[in-house]
Structures are given as structure tokens and as C-alpha cells.
N, C-alpha and C. Protein backbone atom coordinates (compact mmCIF):
# COMPACT_ATOMS: atom_id res chain seq x y z
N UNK A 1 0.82 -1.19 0.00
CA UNK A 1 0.00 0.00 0.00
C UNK A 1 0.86 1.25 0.00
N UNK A 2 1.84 1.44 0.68
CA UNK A 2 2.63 2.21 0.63
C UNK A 2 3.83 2.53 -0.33
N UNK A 3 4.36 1.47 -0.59
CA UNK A 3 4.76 1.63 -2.23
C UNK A 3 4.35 1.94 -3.42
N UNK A 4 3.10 1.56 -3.37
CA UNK A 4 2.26 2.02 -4.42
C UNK A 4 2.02 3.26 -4.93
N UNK A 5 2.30 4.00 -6.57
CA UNK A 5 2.26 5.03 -6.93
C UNK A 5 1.03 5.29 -6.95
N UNK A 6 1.18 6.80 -6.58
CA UNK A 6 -0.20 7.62 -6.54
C UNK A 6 -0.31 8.65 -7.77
N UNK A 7 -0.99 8.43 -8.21
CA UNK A 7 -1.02 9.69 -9.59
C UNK A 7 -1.82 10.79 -8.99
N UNK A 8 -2.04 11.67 -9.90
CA UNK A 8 -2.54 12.72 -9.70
C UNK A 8 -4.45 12.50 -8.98
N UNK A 9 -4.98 11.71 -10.15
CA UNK A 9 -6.05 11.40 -9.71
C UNK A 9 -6.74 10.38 -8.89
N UNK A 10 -5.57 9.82 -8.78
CA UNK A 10 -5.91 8.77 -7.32
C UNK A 10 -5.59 9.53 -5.90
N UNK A 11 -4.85 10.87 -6.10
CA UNK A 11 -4.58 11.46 -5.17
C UNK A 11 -5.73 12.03 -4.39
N UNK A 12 -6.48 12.68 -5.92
CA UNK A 12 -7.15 13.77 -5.71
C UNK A 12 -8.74 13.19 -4.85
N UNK A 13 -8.61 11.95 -5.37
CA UNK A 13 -10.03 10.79 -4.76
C UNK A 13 -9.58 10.62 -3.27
N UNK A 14 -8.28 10.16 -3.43
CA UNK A 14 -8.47 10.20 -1.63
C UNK A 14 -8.26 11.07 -0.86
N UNK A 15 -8.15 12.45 -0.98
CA UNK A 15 -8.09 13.69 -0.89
C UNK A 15 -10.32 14.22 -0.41
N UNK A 16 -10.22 14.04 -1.58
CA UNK A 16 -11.73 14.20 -1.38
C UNK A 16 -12.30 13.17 -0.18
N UNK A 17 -12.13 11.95 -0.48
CA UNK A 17 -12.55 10.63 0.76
C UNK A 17 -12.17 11.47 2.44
N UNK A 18 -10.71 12.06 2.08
CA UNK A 18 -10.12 12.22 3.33
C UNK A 18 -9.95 10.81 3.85
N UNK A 19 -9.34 9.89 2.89
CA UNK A 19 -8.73 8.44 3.38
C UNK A 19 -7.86 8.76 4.36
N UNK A 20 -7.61 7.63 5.54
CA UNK A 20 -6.59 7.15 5.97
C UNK A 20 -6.31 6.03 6.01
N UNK A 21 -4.63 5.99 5.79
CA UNK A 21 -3.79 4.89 5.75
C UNK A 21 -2.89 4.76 7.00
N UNK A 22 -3.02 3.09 7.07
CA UNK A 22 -1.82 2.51 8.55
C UNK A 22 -1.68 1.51 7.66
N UNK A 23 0.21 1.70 8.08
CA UNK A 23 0.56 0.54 7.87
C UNK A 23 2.26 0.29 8.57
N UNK A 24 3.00 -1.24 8.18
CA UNK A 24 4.19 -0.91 9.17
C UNK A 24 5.58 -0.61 7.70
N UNK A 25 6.35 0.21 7.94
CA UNK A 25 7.52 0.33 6.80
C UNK A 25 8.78 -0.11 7.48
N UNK A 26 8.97 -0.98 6.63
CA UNK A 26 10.54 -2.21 7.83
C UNK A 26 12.06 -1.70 6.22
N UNK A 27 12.53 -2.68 6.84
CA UNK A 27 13.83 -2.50 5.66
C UNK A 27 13.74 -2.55 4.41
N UNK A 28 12.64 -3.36 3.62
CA UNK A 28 12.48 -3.14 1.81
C UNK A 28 11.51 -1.59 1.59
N UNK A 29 10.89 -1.09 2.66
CA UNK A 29 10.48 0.06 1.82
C UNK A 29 11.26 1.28 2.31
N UNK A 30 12.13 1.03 3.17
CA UNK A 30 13.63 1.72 3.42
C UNK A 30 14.87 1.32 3.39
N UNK A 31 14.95 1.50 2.23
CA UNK A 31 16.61 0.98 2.05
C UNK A 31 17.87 2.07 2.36
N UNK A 32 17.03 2.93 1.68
CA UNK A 32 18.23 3.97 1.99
C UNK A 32 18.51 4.45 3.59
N UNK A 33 17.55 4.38 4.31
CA UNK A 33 17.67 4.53 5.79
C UNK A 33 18.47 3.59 6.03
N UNK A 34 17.90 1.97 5.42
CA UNK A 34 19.15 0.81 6.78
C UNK A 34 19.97 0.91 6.16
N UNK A 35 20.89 1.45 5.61
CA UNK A 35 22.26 2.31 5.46
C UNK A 35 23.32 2.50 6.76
N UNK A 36 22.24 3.21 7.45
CA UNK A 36 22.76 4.06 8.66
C UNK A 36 22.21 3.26 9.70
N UNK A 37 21.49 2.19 9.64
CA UNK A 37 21.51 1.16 10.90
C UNK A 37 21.98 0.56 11.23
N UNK A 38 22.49 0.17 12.61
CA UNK A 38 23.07 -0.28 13.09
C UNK A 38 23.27 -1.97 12.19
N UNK A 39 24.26 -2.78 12.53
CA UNK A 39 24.12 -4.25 11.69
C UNK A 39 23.39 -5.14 12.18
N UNK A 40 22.70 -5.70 11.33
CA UNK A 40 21.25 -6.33 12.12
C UNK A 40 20.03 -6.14 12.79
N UNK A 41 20.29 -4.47 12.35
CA UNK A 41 18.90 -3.86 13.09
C UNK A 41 18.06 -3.59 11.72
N UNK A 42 16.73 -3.60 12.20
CA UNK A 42 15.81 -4.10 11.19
C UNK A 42 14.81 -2.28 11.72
N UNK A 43 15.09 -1.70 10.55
CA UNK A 43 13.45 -0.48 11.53
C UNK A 43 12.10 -1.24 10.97
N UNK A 44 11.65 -0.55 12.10
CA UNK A 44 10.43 -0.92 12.17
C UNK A 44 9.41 0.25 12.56
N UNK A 45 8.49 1.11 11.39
CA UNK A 45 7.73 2.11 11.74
C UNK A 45 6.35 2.12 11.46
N UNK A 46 5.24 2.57 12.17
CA UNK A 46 4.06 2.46 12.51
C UNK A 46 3.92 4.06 11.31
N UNK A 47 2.96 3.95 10.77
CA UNK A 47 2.99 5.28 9.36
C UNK A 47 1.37 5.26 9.37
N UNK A 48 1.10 6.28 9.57
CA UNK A 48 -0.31 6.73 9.05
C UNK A 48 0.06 7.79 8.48
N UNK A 49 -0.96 7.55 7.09
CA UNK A 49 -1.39 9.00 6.56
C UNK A 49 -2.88 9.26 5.93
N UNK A 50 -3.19 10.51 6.09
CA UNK A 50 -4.74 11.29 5.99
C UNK A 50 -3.95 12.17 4.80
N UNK A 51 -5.67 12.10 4.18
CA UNK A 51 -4.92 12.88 2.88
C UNK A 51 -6.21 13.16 2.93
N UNK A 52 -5.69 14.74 2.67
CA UNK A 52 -7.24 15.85 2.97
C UNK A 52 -7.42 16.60 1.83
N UNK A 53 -8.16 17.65 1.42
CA UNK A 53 -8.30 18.52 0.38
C UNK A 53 -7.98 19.71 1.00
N UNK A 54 -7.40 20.98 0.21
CA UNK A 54 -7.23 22.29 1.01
C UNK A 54 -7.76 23.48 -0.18
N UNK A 55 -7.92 24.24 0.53
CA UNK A 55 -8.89 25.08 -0.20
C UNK A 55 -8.39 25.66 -1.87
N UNK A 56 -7.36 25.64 -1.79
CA UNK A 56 -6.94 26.13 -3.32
C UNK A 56 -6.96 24.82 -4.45
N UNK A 57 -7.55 23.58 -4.21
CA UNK A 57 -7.98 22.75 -4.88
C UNK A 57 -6.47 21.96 -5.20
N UNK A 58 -5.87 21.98 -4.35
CA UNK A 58 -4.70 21.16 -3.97
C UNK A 58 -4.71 19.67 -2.90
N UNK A 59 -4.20 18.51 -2.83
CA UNK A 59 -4.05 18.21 -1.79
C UNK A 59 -3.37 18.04 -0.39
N UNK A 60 -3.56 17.77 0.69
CA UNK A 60 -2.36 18.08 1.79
C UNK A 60 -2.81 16.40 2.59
N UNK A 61 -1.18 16.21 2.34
CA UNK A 61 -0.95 14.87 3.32
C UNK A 61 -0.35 15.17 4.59
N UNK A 62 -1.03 14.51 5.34
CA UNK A 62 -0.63 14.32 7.24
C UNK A 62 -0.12 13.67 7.43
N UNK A 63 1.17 13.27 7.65
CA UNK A 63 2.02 11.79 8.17
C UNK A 63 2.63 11.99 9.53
N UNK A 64 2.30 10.43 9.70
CA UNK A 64 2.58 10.72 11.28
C UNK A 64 3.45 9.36 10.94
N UNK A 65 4.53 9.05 11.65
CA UNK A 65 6.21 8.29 12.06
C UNK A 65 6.15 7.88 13.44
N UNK A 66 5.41 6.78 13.91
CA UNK A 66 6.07 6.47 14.81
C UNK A 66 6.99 5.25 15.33
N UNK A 67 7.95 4.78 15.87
CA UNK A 67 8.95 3.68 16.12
C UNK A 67 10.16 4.20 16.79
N UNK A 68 10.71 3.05 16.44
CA UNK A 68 12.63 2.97 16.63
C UNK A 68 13.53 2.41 16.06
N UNK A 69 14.67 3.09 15.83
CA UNK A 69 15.32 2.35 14.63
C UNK A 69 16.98 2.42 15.22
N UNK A 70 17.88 1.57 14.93
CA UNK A 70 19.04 1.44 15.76
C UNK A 70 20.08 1.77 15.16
N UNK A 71 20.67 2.86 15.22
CA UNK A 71 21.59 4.07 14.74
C UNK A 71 22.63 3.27 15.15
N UNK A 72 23.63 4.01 14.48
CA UNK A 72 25.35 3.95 14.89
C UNK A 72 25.98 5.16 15.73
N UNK A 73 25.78 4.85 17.00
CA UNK A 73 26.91 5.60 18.06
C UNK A 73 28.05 6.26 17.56
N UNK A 74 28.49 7.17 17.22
CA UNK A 74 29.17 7.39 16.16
C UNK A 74 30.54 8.27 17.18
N UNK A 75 30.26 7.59 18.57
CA UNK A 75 31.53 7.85 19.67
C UNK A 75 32.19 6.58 19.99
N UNK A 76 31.04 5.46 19.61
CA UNK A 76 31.26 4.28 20.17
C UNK A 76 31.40 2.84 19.31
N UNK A 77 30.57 3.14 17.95
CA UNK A 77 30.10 2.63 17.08
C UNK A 77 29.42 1.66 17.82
N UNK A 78 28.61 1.33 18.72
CA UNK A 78 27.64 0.50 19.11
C UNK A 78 26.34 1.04 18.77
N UNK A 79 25.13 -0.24 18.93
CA UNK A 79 24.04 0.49 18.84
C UNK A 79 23.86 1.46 19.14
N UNK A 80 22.82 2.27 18.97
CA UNK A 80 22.09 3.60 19.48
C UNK A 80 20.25 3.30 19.09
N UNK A 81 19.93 3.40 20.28
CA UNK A 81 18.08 3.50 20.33
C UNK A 81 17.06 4.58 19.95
N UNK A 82 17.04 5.15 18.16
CA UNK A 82 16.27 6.71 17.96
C UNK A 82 15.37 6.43 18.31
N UNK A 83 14.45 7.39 18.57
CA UNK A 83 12.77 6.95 18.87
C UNK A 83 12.78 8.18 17.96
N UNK A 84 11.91 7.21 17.06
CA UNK A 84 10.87 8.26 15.89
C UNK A 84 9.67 8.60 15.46
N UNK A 85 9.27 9.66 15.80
CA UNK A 85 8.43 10.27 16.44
C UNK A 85 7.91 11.99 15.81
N UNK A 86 7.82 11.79 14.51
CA UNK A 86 7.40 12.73 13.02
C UNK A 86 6.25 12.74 13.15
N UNK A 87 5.65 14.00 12.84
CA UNK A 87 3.98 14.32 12.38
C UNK A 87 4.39 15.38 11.08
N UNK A 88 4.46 15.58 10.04
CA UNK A 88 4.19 16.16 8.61
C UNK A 88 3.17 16.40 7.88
N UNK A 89 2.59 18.02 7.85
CA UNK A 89 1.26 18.35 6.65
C UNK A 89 2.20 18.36 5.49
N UNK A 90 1.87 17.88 4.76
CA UNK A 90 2.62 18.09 3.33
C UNK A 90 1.81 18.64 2.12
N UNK A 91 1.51 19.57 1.60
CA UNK A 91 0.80 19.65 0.47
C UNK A 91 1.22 19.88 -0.67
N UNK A 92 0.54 18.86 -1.57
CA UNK A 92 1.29 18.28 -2.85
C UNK A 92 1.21 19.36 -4.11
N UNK A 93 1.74 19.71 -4.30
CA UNK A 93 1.40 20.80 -6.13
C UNK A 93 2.06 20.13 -6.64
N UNK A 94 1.83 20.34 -7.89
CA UNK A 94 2.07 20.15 -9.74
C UNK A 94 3.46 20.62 -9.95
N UNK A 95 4.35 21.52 -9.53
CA UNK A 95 5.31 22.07 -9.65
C UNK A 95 5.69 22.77 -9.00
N UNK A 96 7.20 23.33 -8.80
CA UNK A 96 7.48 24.31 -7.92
C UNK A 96 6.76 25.81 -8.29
N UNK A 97 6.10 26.32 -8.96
CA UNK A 97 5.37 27.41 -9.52
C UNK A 97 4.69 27.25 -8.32
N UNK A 98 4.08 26.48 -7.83
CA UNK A 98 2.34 26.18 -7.35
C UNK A 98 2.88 26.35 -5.82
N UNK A 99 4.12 26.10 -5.46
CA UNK A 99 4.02 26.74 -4.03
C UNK A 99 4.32 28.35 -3.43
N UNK A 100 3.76 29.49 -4.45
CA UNK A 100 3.43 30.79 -4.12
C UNK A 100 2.09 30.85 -3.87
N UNK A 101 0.96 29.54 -4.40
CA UNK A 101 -0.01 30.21 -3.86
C UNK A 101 -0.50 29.44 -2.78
N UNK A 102 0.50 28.77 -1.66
CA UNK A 102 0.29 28.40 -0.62
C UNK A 102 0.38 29.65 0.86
N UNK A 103 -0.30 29.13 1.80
CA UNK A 103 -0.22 30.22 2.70
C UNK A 103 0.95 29.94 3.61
N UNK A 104 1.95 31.06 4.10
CA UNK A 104 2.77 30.68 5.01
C UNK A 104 2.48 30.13 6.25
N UNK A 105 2.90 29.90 7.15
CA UNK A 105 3.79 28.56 6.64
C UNK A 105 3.47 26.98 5.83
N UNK A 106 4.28 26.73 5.02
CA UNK A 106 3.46 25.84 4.33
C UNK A 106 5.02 24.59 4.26
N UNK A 107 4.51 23.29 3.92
CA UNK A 107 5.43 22.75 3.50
C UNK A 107 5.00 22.10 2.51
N UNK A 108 5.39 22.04 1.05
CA UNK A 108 4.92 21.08 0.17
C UNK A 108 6.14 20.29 -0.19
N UNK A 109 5.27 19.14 -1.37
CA UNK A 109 6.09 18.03 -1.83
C UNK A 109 5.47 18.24 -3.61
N UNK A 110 6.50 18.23 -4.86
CA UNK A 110 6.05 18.03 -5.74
C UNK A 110 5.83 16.65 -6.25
N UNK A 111 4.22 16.76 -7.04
CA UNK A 111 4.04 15.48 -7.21
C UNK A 111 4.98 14.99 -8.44
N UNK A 112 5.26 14.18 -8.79
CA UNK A 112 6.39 13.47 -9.81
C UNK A 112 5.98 13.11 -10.90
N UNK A 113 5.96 12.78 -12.25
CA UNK A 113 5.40 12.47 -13.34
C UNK A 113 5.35 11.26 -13.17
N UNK A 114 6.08 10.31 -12.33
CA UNK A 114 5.16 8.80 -12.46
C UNK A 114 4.44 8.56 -11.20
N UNK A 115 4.16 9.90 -10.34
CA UNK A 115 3.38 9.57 -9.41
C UNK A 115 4.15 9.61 -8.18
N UNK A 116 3.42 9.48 -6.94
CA UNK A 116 4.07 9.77 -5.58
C UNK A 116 3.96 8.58 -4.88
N UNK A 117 5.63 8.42 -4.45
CA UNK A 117 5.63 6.88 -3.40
C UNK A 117 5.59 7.31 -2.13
N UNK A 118 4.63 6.71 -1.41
CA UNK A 118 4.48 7.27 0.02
C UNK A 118 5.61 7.25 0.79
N UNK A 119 5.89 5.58 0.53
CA UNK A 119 7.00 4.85 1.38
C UNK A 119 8.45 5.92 1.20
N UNK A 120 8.56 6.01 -0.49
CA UNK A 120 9.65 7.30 -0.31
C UNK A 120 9.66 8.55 0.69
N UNK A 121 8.75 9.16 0.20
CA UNK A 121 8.39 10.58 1.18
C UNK A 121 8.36 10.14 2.79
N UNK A 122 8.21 8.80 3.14
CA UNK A 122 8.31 8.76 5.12
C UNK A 122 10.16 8.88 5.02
N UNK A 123 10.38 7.86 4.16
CA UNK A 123 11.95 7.57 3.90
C UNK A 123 12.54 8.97 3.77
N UNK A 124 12.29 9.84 3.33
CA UNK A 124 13.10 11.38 3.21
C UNK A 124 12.34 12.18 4.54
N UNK A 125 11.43 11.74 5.12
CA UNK A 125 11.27 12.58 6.37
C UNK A 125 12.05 12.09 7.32
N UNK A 126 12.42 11.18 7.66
CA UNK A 126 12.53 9.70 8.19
C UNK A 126 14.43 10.41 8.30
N UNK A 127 14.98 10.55 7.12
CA UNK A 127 16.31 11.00 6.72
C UNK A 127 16.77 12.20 7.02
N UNK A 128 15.50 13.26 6.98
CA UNK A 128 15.74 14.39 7.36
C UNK A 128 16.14 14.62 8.54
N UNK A 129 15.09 13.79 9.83
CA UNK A 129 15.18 14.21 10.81
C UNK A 129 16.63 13.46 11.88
N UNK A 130 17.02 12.55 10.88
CA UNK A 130 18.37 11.37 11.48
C UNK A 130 19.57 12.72 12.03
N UNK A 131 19.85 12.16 13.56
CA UNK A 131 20.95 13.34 13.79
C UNK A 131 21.86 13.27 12.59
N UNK A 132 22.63 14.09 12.66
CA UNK A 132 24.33 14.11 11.48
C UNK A 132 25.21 12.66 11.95
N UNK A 133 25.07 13.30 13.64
CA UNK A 133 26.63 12.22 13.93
C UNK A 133 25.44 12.01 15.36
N UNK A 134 24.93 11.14 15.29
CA UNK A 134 23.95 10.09 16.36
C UNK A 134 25.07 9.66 17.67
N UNK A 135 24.95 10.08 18.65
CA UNK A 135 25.46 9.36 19.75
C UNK A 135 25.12 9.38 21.11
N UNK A 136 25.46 8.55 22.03
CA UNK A 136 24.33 8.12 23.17
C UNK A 136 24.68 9.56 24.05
N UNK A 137 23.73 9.48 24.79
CA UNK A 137 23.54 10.42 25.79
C UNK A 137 24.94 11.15 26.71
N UNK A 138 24.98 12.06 27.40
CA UNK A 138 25.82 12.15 28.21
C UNK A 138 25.88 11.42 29.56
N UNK A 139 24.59 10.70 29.90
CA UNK A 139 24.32 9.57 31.02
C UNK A 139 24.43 8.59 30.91
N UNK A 140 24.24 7.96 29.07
CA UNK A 140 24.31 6.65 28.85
C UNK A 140 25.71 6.25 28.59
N UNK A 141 26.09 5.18 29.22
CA UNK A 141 27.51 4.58 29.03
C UNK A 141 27.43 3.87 27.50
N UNK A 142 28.09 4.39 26.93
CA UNK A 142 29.23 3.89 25.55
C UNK A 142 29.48 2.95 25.28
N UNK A 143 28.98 1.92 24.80
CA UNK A 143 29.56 0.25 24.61
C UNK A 143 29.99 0.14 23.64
N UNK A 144 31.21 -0.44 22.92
CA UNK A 144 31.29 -0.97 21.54
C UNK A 144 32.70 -0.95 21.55
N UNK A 145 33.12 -1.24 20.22
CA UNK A 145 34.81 -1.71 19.83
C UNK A 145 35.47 -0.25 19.89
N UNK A 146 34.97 0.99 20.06
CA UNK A 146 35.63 2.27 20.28
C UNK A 146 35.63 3.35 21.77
N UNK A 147 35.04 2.53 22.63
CA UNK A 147 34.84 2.80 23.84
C UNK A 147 36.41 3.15 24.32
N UNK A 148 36.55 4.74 25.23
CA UNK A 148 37.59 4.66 25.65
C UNK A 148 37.79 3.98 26.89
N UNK A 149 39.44 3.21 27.14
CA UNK A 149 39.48 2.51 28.37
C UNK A 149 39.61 3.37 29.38
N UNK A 150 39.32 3.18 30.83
CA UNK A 150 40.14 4.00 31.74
C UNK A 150 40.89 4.77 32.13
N UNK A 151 42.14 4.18 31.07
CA UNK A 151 43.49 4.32 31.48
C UNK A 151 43.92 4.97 30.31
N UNK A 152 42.89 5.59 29.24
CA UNK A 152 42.84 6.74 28.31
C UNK A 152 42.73 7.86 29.01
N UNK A 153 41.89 7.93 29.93
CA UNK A 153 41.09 9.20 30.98
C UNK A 153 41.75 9.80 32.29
N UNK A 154 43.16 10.65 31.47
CA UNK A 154 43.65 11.19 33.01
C UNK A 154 43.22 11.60 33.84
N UNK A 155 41.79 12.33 33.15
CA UNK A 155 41.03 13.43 34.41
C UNK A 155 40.30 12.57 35.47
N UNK A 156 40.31 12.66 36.73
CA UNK A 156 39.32 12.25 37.54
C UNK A 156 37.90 12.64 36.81
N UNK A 157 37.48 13.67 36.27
CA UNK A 157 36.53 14.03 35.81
C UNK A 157 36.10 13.26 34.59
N UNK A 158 36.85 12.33 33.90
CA UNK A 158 36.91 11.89 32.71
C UNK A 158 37.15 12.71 31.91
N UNK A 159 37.76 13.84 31.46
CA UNK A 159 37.96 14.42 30.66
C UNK A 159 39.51 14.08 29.67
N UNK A 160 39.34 13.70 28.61
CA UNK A 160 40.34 12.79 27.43
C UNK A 160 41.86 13.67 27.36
N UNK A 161 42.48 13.36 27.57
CA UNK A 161 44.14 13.80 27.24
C UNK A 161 44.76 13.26 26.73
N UNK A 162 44.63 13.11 25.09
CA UNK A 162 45.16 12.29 23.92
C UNK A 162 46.82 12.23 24.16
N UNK A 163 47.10 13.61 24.47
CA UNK A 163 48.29 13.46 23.93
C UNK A 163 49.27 14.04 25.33
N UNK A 164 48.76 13.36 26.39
CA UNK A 164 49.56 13.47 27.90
C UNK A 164 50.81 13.00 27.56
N UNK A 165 50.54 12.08 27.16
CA UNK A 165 51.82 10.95 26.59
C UNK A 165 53.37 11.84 26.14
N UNK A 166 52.60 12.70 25.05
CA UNK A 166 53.22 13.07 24.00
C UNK A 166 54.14 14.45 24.79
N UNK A 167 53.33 15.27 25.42
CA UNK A 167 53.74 16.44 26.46
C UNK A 167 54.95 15.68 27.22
N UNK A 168 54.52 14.79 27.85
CA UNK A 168 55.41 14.18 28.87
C UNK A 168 57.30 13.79 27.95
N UNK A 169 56.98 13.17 26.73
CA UNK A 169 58.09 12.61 25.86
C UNK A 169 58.65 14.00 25.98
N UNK A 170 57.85 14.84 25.35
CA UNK A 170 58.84 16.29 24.74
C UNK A 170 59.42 17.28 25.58
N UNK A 171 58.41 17.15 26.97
CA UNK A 171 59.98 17.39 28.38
C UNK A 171 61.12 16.79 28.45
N UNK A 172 60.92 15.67 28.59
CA UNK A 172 62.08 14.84 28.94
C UNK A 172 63.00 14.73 27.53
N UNK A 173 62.93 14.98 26.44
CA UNK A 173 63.59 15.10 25.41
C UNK A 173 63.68 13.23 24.85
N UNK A 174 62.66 12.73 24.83
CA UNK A 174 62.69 11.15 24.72
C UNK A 174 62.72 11.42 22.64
N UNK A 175 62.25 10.44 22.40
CA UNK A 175 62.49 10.06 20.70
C UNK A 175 61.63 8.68 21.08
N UNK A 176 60.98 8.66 19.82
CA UNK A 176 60.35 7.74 19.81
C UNK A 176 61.46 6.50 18.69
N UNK A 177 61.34 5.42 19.42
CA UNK A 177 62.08 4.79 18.41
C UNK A 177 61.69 3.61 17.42
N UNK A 178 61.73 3.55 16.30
CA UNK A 178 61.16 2.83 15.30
C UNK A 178 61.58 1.59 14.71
């Protein structure tokens, strides 16, 4: 259902209906998302959308995103737990021309000459909202093959001193030897 292209006039019918759609979007109708998932994590998102009519004889889609999908820690490279959690009016025009005669604030989507894939459009909201560089909390402890040890962390405070090491050599006039 969600893959399925929408043309103009299948749009415009469920527009008028004011249909809604549920359904779940896992890894084949997002590919380009499990990209950035973690290995072996599968998303899994709960997607409704209402597709309404708006007064300039346009339509406007409502999508709502909800789930979790398992990012890459990108301090730790271990999992990471997003909770996703999108609501989007989208209203569709014919071309970029057609969004001057929307009212501010507006967000549209142009419809495409072979029609509009839903599953795409959650997939680019879905993308939009992915941090840059995803990583766990400042409370949550760090697990994975990049976790620093202990005995990285001069500070009592934990605060990182890469290159204590290196300060220390270049007092003492040491050489590293190869």
C-alpha cells in the first residue's frame, strides 16, 4: 500500500474521501535509511497518513512516524536507540510554480510524473530528521569496539588527554624509536 504510486487522480479521490492509511515500513520500503543502521537492526515504523483537500484545490498529506530504529553511536560505534516520532502536513502541487499560492507557513512536496511513493516521502522525512553524527547520551555509558578505556582518561573528571603521553616525551627530550 505504501509503495504504491499515486497519480494525480488517485490522489485527488483520496483527498476528497479524506482516506486514511496505517501501515508498518521495515527494511524493503527503506533501504536507503538501513544504510545508517546499526548491523542487524531491522526499523520498524508504525505510518499513518490522511490525505485531505485544502482550499486552493490542492491536496495536503498528514504523516505521522512512529517507532525505533538502531543508529550507529558514532563515539562508540555500538548500537544507538532513535525513537521516531514525526507528524508532517505536506501539500502536494504540480510544480514548484504552485508553491506561491500556498499560505505561510506551508510545507509542500512536488508530485512526480510517475506519481508519488508514500513509502519514499516517510523515507526522506525519516532522513531528514536522522541526527548528522547520532550518539548516546551524556548519562548513557558507551559500549562498543571504540569505547575509551580507563586508562585513556587522566582526568578524575573523565575528561580525554590524547596526547599526555606526548607532552610528557617532549619534556624529557625522549624520541620515539622505530
Amino acid at each position: 500500500m505504501f509503495a504504491d504510486r499515486i497519480d494525480r487522480a488517485r490522489l485527488e479521490e483520496l483527498a476528497m474521501r479524506q482516506a486514511t492509511w496505517t501501515g508498518q515500513l521495515g527494511r524493503s520500503e527503506l533501504p536507503r535509511l538501513a544504510s545508517l543502521l546499526a548491523e542487524g537492526a531491522a526499523p520498524a515504523l508504525e505510518a499513518t497518513v490522511r490525505f485531505a483537500p485544502v482550499e486552493s484545490g490542492l491536496a495536503q498529506i498528514n504523516l505521522s512516524l512512529r517507532g525505533h530504529v538502531q543508529l550507529v553511536c558514532q563515539r562508540c560505534l555500538g548500537p544507538l536507540d532513535w525513537a521516531v516520532a514525526l507528524d508532517v502536513s505536506l501539500t502536494v502541487v504540480a510544480d514548484e510554480s504552485d508553491t506561491g499560492r500556498l499560505e505561510d507557513p506551508f510545507e509542500s512536496v512536488v508530485l512526480p510524473a510517475d506519481g508519488l511513493h508514500l513509502d519514499q516521502l516517510a523515507e526522506d522525512e525519516v532522513l531528514a530528521a536522522v541526527p548528522l553524527a547520532p550518539r548516546h547520551g551524556p548519562d548513557a555509558a558507551c559500549s562498543g569496539p571504540a569505547q575509551l578505556g580507563a586508562d585513556e582518561r587522566d582526568e578524575p573528571g573523565g575528561a580525554s588527554r590524547p596526547f599526555a603521553d606526548l607532552a610528557a616525551m617532549l619534556k624529557t627530550g625522549q624520541r620515539r624509536s622505530d
